[in-house]
N, C-alpha and C. Protein backbone atom coordinates (compact mmCIF):
# COMPACT_ATOMS: atom_id res chain seq x y z
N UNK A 1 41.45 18.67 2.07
CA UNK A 1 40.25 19.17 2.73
C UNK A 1 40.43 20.61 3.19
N UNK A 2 41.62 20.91 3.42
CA UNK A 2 41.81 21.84 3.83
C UNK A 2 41.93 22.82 2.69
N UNK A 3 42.15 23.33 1.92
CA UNK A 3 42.14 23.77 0.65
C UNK A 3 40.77 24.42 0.23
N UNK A 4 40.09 22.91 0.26
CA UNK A 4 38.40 23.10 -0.24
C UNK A 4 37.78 23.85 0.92
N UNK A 5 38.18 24.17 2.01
CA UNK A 5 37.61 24.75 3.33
C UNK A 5 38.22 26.32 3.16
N UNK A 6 39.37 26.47 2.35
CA UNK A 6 39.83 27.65 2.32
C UNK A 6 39.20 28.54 1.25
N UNK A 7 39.06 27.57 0.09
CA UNK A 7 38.08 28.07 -0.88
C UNK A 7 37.05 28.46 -0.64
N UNK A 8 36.30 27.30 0.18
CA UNK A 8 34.56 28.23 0.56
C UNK A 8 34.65 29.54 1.15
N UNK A 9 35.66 29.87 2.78
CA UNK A 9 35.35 30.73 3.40
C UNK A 9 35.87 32.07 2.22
N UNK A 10 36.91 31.98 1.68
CA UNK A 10 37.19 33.26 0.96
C UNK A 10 37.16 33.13 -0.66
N UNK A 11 36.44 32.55 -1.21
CA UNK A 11 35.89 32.47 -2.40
C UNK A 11 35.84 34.04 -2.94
N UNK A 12 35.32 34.76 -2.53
CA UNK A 12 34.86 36.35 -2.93
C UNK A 12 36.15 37.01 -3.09
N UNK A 13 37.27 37.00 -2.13
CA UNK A 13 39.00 37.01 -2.12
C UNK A 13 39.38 37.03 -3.47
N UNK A 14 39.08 35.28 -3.62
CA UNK A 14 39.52 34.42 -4.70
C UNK A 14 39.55 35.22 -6.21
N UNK A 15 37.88 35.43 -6.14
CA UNK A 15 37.42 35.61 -7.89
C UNK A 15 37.87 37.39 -7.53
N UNK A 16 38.00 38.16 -6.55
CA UNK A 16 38.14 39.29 -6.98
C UNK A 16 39.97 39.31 -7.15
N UNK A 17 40.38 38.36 -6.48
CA UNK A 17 42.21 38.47 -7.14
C UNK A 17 42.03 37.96 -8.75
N UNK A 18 41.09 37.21 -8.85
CA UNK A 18 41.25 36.83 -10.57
C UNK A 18 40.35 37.95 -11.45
N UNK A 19 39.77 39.05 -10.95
CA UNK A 19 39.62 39.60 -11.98
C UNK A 19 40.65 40.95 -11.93
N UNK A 20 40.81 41.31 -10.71
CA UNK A 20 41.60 41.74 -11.07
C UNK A 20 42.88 41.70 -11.89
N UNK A 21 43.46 40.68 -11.54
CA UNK A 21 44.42 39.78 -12.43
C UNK A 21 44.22 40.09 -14.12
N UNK A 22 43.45 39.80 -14.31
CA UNK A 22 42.62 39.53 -15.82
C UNK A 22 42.25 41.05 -16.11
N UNK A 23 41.96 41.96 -15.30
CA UNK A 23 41.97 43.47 -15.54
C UNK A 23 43.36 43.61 -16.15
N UNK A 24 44.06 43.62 -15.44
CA UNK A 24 45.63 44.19 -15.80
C UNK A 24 46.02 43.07 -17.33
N UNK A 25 45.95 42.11 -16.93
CA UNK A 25 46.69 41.49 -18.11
C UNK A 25 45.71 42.14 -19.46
N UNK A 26 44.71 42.37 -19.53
CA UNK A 26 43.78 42.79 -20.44
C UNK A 26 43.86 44.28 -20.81
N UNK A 27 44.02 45.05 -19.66
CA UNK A 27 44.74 46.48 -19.75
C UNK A 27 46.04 46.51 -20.91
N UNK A 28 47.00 45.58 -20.22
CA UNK A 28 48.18 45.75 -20.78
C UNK A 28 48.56 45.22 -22.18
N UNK A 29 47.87 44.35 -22.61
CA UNK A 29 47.21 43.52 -23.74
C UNK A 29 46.58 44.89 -25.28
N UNK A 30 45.42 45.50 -24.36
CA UNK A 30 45.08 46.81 -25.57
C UNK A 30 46.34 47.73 -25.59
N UNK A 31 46.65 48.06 -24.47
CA UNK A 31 47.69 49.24 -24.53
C UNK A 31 48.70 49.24 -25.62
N UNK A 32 49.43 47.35 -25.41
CA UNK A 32 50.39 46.99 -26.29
C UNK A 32 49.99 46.83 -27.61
N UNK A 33 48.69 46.67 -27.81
CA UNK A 33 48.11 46.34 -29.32
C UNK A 33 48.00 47.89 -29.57
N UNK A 34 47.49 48.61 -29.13
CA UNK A 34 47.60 49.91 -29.78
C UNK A 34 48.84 50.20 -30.25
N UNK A 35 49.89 50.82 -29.22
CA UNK A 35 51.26 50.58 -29.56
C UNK A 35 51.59 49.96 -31.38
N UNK A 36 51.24 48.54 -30.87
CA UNK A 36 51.55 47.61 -31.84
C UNK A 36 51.10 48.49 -33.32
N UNK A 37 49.82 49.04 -33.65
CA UNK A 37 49.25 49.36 -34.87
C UNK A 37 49.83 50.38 -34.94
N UNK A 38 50.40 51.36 -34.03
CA UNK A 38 51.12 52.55 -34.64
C UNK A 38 52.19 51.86 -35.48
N UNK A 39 53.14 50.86 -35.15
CA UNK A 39 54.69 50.56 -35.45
C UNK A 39 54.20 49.74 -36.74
N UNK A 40 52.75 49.38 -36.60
CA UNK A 40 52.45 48.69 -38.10
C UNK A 40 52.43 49.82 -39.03
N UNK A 41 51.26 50.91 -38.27
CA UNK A 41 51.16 51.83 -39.81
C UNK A 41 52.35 52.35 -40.44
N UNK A 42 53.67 52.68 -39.77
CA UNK A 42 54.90 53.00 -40.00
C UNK A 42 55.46 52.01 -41.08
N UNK A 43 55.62 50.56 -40.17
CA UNK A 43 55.97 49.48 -41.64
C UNK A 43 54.97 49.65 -42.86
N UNK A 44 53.64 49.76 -42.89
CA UNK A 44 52.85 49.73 -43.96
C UNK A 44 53.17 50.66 -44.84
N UNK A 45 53.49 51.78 -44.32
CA UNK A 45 53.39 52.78 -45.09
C UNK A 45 55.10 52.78 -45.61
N UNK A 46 56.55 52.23 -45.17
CA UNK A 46 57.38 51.95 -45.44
C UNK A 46 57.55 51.23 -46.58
N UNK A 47 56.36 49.91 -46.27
CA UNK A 47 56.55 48.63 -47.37
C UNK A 47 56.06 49.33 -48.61
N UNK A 48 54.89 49.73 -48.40
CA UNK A 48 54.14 50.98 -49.98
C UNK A 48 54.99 51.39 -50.70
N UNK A 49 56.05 52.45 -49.81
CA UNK A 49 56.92 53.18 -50.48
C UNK A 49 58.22 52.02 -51.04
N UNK A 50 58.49 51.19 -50.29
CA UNK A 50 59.41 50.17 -50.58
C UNK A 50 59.05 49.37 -52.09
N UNK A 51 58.34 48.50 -51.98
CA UNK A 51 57.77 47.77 -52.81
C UNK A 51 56.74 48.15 -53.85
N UNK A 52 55.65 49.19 -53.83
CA UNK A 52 54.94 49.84 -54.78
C UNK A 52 53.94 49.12 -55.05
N UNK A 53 52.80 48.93 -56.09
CA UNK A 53 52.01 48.48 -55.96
C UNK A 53 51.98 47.09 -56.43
N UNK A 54 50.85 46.03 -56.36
CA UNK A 54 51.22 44.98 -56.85
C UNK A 54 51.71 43.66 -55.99
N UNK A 55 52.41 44.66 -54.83
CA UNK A 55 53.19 42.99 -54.68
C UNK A 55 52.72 42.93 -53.17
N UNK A 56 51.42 43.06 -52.83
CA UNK A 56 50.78 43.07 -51.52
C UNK A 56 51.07 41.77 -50.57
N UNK A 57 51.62 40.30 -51.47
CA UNK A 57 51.97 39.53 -50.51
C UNK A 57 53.40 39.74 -49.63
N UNK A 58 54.03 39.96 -51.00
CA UNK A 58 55.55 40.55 -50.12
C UNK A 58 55.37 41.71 -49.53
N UNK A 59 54.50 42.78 -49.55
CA UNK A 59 54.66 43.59 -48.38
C UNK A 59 54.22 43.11 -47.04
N UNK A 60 53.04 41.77 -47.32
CA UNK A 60 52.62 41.55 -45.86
C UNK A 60 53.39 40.61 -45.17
N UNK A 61 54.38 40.00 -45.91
CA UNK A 61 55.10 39.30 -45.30
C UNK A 61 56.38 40.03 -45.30
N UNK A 62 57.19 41.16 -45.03
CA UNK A 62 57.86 41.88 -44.97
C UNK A 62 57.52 43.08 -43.15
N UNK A 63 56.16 43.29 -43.67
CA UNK A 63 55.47 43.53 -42.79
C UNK A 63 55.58 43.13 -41.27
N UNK A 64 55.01 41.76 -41.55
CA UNK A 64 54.91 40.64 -40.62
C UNK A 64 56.53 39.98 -39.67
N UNK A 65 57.27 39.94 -40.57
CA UNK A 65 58.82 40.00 -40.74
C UNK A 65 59.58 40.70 -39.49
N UNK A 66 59.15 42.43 -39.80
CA UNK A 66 59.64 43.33 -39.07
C UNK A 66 58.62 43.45 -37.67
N UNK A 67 57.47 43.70 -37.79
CA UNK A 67 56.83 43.31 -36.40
C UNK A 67 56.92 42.70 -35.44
N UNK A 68 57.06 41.23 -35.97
CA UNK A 68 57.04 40.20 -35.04
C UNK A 68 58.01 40.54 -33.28
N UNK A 69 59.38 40.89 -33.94
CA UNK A 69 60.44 40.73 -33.07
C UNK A 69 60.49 41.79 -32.35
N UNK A 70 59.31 43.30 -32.30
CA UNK A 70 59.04 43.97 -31.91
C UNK A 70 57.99 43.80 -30.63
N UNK A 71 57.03 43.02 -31.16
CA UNK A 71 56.15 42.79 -30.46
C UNK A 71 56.77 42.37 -28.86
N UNK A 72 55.77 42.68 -27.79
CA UNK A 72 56.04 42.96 -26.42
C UNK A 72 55.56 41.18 -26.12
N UNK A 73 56.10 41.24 -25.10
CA UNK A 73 56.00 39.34 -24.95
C UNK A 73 54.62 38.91 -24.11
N UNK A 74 53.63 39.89 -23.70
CA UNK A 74 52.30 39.51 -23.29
C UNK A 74 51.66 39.19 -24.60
N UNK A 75 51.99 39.81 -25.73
CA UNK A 75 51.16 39.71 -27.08
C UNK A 75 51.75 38.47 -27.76
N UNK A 76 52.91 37.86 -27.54
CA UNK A 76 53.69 36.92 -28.24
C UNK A 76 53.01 35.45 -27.92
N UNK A 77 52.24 36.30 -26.72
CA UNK A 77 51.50 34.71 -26.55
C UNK A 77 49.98 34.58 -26.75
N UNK A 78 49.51 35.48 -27.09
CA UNK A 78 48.05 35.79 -27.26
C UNK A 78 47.96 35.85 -28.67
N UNK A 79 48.98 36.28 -29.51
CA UNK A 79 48.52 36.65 -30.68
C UNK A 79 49.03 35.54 -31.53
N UNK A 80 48.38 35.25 -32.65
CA UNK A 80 48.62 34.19 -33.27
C UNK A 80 49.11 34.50 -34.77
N UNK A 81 50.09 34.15 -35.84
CA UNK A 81 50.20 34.85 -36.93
C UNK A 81 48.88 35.24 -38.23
N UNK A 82 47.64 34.57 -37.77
CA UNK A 82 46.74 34.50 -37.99
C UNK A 82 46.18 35.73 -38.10
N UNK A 83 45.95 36.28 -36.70
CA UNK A 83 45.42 37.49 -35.48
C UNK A 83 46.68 38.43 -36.41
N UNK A 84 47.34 38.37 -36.61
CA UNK A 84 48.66 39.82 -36.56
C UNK A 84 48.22 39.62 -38.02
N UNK A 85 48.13 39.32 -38.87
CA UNK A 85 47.88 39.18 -39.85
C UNK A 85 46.64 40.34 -40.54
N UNK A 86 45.39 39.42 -39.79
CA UNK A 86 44.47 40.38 -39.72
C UNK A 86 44.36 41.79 -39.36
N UNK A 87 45.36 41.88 -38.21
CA UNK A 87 45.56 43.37 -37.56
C UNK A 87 45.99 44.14 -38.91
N UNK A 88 47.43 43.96 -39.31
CA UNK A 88 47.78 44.30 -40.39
C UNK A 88 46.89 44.77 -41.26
N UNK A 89 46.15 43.75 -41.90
CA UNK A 89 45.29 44.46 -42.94
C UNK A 89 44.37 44.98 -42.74
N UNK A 90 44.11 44.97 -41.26
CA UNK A 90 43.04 46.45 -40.91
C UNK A 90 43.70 47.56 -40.76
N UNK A 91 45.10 47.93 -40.28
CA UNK A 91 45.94 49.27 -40.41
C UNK A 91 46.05 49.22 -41.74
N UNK A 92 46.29 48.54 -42.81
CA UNK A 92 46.29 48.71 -44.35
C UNK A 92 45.46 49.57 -44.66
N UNK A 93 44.06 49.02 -44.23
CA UNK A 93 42.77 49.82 -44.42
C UNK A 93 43.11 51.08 -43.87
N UNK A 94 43.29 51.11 -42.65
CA UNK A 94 43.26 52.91 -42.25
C UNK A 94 44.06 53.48 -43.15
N UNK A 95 45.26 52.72 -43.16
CA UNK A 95 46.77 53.60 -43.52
C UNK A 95 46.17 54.03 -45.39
N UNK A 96 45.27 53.23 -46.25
CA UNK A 96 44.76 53.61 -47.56
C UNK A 96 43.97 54.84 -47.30
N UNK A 97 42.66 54.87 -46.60
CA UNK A 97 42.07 55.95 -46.31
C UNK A 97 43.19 57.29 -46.09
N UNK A 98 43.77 57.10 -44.79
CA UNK A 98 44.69 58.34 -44.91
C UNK A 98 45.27 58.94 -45.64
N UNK A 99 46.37 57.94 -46.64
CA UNK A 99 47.17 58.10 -47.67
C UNK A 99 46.14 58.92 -48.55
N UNK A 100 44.78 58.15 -48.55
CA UNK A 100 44.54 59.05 -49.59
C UNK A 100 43.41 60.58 -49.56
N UNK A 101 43.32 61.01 -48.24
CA UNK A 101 43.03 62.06 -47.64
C UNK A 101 44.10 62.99 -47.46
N UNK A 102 45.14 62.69 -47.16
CA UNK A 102 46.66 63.18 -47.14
C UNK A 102 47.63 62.36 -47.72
N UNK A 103 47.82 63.27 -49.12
CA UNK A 103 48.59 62.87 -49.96
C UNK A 103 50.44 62.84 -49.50
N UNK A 104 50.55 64.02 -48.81
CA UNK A 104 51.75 63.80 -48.48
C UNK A 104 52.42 62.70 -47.22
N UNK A 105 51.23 62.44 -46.71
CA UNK A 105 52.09 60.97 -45.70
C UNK A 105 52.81 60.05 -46.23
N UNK A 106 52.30 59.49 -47.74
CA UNK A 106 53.30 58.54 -48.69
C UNK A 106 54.16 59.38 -49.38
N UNK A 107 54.01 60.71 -50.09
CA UNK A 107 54.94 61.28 -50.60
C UNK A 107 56.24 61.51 -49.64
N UNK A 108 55.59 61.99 -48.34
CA UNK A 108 57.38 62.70 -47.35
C UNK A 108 58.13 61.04 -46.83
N UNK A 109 57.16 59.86 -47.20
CA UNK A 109 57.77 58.64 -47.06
C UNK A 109 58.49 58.16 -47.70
N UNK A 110 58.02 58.61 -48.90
CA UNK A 110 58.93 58.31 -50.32
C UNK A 110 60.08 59.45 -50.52
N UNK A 111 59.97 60.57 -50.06
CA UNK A 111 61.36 61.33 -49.56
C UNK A 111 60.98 62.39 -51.43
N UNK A 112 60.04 62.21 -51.62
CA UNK A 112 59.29 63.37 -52.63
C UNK A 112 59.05 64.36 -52.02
């Protein structure tokens, strides 16, 4: 009873410690996913030069491979191999556009 009496009077307390709460974890959540897509476009553009064209499953699972154990441990629990997956092949997407606006990002990767 006492509990439920503590809840009514400071309810407003309550939900503003939980959003705040949920601010930060959500803050720290994009920050690390950004992070995260830089260290992808690096592997992507590694695996390209590694593997060449053609063998897009083994780069994404090579990919996926080297990420994982990188990843920061707020994301280890939010993200699913599903979710990282997808991320991946949306930096694919950027990292193609670039590559092919600037030719030398895959060439000075490939050490041409």
């Amino acid at each position: 009873m006492q509990i439920v009496n503590f809840i009514i009077n400071h309810w407003s307390d309550i939900l503003l410690v939980i959003i705040a709460v949920a601010s930060l974890v959500y803050a720290i959540y994009k920050k690390d996913l950004t992070l995260v897509r830089k260290q992808l476009f690096a592997l992507v553009t590694e695996a390209e030069r590694e593997y060449g064209g053609g063998t897009g499953v083994l780069k994404l699972a090579s990919v996926i491979t080297a990420i994982y154990p990188r990843l920061p441990a707020l994301l280890k629990m939010f993200v699913t191999e599903k979710q990282l997956t997808k991320i991946t092949e949306d930096v694919l997407t950027e990292a193609k556009k670039k590559w092919d606006s600037n030719k030398k990002l895959l060439e000075e990767s490939e050490g041409t």
